[in-house]
PDB file of N, CA and C in Angstrom:
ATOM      1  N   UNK A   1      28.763 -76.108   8.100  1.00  0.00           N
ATOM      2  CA  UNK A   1      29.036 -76.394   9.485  1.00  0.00           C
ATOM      3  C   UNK A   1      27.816 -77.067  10.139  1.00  0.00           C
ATOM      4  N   UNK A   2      26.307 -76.927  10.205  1.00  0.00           N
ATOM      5  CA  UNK A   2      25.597 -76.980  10.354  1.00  0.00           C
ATOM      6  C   UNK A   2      25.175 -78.436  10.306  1.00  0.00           C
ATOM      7  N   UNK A   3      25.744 -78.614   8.687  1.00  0.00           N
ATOM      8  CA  UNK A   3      25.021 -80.312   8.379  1.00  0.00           C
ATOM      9  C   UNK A   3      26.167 -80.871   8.597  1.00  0.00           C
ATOM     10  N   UNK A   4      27.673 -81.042   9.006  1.00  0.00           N
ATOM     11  CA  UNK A   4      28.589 -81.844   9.495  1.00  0.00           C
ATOM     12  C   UNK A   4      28.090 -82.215  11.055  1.00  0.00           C
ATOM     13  N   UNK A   5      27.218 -80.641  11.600  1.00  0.00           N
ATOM     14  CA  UNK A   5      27.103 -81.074  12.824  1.00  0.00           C
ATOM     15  C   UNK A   5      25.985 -82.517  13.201  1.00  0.00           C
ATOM     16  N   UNK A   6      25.051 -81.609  12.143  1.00  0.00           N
ATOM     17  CA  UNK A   6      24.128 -82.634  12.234  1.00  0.00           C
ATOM     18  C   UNK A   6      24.144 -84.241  11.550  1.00  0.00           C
ATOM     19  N   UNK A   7      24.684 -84.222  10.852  1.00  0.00           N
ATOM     20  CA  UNK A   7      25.222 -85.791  10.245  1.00  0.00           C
ATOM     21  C   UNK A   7      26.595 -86.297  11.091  1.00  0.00           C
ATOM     22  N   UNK A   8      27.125 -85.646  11.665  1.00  0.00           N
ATOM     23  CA  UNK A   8      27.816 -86.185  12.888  1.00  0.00           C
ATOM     24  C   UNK A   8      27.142 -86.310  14.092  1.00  0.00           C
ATOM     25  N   UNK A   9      25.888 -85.887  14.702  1.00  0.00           N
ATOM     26  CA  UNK A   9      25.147 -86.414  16.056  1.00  0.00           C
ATOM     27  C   UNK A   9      24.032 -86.913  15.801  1.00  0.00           C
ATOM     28  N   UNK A  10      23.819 -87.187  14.739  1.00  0.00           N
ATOM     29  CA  UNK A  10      22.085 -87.713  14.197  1.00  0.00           C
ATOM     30  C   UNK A  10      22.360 -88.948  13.698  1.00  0.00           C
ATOM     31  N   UNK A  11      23.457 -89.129  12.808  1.00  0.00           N
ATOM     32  CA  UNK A  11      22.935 -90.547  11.677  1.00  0.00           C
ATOM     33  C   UNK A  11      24.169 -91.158  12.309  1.00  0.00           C
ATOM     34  N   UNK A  12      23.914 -92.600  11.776  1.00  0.00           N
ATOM     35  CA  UNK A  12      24.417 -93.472  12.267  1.00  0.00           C
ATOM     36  C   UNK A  12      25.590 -93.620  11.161  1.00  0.00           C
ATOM     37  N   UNK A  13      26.612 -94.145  11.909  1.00  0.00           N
ATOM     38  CA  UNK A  13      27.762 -94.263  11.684  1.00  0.00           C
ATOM     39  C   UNK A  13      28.054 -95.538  10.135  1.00  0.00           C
ATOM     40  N   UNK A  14      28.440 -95.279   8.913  1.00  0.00           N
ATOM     41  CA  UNK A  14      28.473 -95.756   7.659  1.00  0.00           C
ATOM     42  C   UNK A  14      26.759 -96.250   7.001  1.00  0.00           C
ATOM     43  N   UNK A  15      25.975 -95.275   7.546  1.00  0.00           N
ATOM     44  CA  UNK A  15      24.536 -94.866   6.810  1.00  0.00           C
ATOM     45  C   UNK A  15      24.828 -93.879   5.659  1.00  0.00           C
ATOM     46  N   UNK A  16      24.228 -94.063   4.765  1.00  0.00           N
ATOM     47  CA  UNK A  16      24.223 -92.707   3.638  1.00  0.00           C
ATOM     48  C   UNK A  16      22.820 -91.872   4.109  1.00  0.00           C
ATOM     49  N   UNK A  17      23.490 -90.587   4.116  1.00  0.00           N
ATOM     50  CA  UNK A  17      22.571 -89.260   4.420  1.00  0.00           C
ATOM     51  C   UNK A  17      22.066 -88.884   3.130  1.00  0.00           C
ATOM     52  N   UNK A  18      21.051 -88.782   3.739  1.00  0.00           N
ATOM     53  CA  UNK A  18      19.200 -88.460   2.539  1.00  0.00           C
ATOM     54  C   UNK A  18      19.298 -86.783   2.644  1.00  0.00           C
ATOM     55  N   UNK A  19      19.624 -86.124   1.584  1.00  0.00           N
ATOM     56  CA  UNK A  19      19.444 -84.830   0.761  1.00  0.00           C
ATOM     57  C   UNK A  19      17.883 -84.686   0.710  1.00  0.00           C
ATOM     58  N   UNK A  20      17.021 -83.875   0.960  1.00  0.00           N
ATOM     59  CA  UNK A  20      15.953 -83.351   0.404  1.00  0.00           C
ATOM     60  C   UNK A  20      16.119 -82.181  -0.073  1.00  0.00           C
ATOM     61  N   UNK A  21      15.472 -81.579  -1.221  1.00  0.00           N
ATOM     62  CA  UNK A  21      15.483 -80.351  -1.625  1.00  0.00           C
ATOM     63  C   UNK A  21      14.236 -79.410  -1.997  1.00  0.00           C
ATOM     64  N   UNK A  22      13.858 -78.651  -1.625  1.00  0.00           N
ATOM     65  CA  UNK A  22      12.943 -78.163  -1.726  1.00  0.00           C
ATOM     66  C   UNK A  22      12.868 -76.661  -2.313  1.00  0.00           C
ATOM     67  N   UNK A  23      11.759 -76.178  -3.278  1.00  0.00           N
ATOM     68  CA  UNK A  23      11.810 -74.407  -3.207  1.00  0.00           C
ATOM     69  C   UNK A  23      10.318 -73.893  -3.138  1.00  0.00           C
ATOM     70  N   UNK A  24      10.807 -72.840  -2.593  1.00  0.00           N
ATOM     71  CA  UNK A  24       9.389 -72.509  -1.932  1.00  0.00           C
ATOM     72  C   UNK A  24       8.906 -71.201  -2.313  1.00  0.00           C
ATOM     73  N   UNK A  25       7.657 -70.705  -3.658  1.00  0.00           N
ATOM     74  CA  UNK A  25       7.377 -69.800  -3.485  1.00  0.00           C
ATOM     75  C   UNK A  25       7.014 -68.432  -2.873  1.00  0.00           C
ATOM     76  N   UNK A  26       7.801 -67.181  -2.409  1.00  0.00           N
ATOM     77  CA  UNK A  26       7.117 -67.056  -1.287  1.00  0.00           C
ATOM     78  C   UNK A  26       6.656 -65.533  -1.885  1.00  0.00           C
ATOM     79  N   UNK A  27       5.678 -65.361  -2.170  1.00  0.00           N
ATOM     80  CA  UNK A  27       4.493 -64.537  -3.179  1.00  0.00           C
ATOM     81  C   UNK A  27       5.081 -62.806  -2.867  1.00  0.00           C
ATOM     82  N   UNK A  28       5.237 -62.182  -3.614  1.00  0.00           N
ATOM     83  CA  UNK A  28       5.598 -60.356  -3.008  1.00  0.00           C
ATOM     84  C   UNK A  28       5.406 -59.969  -4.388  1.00  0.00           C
ATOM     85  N   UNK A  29       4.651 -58.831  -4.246  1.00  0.00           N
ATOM     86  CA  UNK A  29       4.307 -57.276  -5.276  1.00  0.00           C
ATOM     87  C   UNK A  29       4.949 -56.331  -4.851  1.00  0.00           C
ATOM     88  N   UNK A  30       5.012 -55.723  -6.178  1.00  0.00           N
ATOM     89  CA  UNK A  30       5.498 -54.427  -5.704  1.00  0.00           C
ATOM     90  C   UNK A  30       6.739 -53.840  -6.005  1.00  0.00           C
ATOM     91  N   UNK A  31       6.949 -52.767  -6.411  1.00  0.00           N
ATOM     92  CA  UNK A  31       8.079 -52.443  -6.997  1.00  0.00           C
ATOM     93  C   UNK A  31       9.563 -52.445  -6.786  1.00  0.00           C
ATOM     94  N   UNK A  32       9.352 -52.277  -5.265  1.00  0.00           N
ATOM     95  CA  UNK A  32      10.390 -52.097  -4.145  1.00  0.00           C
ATOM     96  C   UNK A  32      10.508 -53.629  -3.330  1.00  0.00           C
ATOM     97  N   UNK A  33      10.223 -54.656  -3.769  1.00  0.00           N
ATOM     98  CA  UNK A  33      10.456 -56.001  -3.691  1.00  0.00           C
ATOM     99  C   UNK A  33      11.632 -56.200  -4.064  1.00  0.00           C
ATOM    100  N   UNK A  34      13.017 -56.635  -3.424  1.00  0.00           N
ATOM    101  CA  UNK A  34      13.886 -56.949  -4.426  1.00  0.00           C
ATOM    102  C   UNK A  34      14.278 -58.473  -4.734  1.00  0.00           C
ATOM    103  N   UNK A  35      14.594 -58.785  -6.076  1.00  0.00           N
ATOM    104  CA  UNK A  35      14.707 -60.139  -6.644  1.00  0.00           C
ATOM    105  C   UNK A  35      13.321 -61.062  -6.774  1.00  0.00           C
ATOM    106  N   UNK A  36      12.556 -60.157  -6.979  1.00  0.00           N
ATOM    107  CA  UNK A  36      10.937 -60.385  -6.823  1.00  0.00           C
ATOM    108  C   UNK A  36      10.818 -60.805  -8.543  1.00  0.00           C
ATOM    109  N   UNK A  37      10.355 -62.002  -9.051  1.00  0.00           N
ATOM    110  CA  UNK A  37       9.990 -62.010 -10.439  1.00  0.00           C
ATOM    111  C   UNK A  37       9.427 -63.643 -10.589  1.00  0.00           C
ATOM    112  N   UNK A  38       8.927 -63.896 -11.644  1.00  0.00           N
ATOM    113  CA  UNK A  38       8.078 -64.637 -11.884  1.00  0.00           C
ATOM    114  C   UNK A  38       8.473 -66.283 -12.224  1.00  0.00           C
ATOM    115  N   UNK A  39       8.135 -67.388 -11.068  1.00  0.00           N
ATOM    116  CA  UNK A  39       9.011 -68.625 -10.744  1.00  0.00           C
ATOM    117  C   UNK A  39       7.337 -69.627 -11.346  1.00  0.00           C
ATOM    118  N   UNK A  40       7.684 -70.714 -11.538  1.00  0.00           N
ATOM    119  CA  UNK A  40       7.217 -71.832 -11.580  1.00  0.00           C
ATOM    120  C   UNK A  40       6.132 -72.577  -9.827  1.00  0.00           C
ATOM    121  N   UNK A  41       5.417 -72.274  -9.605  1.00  0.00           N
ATOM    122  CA  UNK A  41       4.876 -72.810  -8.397  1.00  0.00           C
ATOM    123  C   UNK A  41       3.564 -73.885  -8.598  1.00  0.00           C
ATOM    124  N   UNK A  42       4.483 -74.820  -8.506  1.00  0.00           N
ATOM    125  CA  UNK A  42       3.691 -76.674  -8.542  1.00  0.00           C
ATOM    126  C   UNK A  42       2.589 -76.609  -7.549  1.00  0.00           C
ATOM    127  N   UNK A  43       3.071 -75.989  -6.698  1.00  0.00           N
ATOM    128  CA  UNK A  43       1.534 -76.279  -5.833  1.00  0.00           C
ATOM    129  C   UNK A  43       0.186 -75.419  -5.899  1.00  0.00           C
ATOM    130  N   UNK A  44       0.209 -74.626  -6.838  1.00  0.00           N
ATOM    131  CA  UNK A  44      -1.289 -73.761  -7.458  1.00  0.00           C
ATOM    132  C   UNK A  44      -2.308 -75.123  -7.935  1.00  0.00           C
ATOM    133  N   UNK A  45      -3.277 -74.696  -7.668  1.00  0.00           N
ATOM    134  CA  UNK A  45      -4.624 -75.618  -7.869  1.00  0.00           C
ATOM    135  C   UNK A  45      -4.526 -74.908  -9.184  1.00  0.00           C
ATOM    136  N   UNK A  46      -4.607 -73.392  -9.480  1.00  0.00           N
ATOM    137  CA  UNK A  46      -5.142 -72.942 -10.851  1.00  0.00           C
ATOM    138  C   UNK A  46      -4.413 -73.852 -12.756  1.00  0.00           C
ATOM    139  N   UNK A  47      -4.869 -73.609 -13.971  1.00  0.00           N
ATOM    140  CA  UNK A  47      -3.856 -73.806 -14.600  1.00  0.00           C
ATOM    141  C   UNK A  47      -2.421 -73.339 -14.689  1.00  0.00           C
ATOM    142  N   UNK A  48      -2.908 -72.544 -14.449  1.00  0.00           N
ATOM    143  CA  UNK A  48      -1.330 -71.215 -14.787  1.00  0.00           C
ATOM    144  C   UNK A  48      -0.574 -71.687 -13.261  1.00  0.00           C
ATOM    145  N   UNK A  49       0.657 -72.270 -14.163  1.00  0.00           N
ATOM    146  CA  UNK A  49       1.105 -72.433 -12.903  1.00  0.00           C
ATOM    147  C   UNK A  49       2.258 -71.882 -12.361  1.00  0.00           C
ATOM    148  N   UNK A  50       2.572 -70.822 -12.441  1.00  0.00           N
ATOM    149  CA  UNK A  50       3.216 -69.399 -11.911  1.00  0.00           C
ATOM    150  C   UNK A  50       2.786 -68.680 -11.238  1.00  0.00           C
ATOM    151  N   UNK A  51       3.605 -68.239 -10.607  1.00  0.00           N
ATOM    152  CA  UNK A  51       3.697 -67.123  -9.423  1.00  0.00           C
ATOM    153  C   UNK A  51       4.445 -65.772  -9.291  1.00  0.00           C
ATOM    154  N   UNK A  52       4.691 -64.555  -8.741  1.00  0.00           N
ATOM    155  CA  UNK A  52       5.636 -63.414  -8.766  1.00  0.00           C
ATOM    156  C   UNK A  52       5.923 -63.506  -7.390  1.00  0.00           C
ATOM    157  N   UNK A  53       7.363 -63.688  -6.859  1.00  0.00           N
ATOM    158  CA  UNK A  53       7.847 -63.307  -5.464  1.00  0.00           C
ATOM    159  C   UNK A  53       9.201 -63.716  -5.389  1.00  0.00           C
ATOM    160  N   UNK A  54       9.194 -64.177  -4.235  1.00  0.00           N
ATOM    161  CA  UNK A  54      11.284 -64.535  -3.978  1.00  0.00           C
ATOM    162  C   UNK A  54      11.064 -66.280  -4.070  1.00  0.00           C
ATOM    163  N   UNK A  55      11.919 -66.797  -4.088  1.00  0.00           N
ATOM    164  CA  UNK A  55      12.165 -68.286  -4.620  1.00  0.00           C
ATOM    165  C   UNK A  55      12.926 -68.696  -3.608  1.00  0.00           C
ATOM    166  N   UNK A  56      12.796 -69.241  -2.968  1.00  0.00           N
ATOM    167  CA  UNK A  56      13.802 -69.848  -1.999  1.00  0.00           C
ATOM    168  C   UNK A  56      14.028 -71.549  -1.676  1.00  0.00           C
ATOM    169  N   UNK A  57      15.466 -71.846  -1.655  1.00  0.00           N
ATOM    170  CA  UNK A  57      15.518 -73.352  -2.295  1.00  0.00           C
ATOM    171  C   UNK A  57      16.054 -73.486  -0.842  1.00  0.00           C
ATOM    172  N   UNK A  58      15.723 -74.299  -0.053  1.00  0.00           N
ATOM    173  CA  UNK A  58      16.259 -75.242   1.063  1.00  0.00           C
ATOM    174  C   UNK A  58      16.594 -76.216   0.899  1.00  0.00           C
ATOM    175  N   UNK A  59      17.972 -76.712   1.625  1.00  0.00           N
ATOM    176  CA  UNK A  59      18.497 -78.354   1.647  1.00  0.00           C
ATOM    177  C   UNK A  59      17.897 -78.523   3.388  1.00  0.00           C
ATOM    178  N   UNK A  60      17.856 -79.789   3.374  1.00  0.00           N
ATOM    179  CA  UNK A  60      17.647 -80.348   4.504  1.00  0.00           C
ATOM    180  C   UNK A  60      18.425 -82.192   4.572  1.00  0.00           C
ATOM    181  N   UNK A  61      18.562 -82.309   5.635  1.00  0.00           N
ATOM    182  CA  UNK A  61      18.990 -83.543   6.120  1.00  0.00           C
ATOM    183  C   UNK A  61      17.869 -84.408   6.494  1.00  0.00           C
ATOM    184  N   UNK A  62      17.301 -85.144   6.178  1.00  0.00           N
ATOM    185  CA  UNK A  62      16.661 -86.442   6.892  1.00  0.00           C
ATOM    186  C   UNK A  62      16.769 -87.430   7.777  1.00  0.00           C
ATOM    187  N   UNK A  63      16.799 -87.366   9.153  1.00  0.00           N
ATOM    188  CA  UNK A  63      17.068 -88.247   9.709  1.00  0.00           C
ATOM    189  C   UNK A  63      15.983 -88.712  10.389  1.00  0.00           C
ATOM    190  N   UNK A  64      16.579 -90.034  11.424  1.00  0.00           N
ATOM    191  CA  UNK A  64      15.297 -90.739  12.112  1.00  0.00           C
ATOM    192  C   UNK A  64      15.659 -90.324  13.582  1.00  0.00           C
ATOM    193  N   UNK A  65      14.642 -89.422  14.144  1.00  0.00           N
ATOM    194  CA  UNK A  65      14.823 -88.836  15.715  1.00  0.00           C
ATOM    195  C   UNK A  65      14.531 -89.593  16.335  1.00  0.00           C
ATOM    196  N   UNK A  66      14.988 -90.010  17.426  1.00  0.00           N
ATOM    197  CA  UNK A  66      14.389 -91.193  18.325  1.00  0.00           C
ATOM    198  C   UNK A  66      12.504 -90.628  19.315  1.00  0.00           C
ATOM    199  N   UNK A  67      12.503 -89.694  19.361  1.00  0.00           N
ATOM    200  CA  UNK A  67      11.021 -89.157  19.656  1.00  0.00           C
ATOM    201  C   UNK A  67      10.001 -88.835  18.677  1.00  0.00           C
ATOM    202  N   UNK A  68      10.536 -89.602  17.403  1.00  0.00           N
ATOM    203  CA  UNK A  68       9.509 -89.180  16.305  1.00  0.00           C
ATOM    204  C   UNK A  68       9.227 -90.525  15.793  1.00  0.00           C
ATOM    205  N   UNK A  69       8.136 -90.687  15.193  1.00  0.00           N
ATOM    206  CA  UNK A  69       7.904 -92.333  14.597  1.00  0.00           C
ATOM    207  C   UNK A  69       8.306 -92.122  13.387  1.00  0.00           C
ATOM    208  N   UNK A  70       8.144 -90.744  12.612  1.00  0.00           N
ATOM    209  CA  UNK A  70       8.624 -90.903  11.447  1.00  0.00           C
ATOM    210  C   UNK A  70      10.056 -90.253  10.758  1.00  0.00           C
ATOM    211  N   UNK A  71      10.617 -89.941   9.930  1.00  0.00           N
ATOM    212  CA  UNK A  71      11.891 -89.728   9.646  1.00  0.00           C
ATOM    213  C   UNK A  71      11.346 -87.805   9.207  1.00  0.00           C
ATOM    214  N   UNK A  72      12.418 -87.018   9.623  1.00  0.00           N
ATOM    215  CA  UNK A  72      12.265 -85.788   9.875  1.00  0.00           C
ATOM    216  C   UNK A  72      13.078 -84.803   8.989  1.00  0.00           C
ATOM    217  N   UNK A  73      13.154 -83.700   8.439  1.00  0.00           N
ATOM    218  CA  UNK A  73      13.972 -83.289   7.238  1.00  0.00           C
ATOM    219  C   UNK A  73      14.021 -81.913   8.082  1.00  0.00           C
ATOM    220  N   UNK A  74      16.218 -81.951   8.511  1.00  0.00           N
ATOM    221  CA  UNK A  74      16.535 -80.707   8.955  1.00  0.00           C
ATOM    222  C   UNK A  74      17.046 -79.988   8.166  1.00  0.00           C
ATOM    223  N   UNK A  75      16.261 -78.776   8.119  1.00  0.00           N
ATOM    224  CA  UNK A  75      16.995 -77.811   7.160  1.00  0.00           C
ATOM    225  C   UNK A  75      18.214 -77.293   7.449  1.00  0.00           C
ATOM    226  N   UNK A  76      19.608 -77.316   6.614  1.00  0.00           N
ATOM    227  CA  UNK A  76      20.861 -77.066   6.771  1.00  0.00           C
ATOM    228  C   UNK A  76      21.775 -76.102   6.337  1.00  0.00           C
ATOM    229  N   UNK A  77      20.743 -75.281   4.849  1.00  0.00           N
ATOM    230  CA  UNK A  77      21.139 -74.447   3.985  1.00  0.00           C
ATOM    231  C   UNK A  77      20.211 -73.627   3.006  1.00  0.00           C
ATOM    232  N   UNK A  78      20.300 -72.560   2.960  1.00  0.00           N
ATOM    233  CA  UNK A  78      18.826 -71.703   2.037  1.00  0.00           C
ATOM    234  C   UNK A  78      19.363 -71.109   0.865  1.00  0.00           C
TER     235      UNK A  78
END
């Protein structure tokens, strides 16, 4: 519902809408963590490039806001 709304008042009419996707480590210990276990995280400086926590994948919409110079990514779904 969310991204019909927003690709119906944002983008222009026979434009193709830009998907971004993203996932986002988000770090938790502990026993009583639930769905807490060990993901892939690209953005560690270290070698090891893993992490332990919840994983969370966002879609977003990209559009061009007229108060922004550059093109903006609304998140639509987690």
């Amino acid at each position: 519902m969310v991204a019909r709304l927003v690709v119906a008042l944002l983008m222009p009419a026979g434009q193709p809408v830009a998907v971004a996707i993203d996932d986002t480590l988000f770090r938790r210990r502990g026993k009583k963590v639930w769905a807490a276990s060990w993901f892939h995280d690209g953005s560690v400086q270290d070698r090891h490039k893993t992490g332990r926590g919840n994983n969370w994948v966002i879609a977003a919409i990209v559009a061009d806001l007229p108060f922004c110079s550059r093109p903006v990514a609304l998140p639509v779904l987690t």
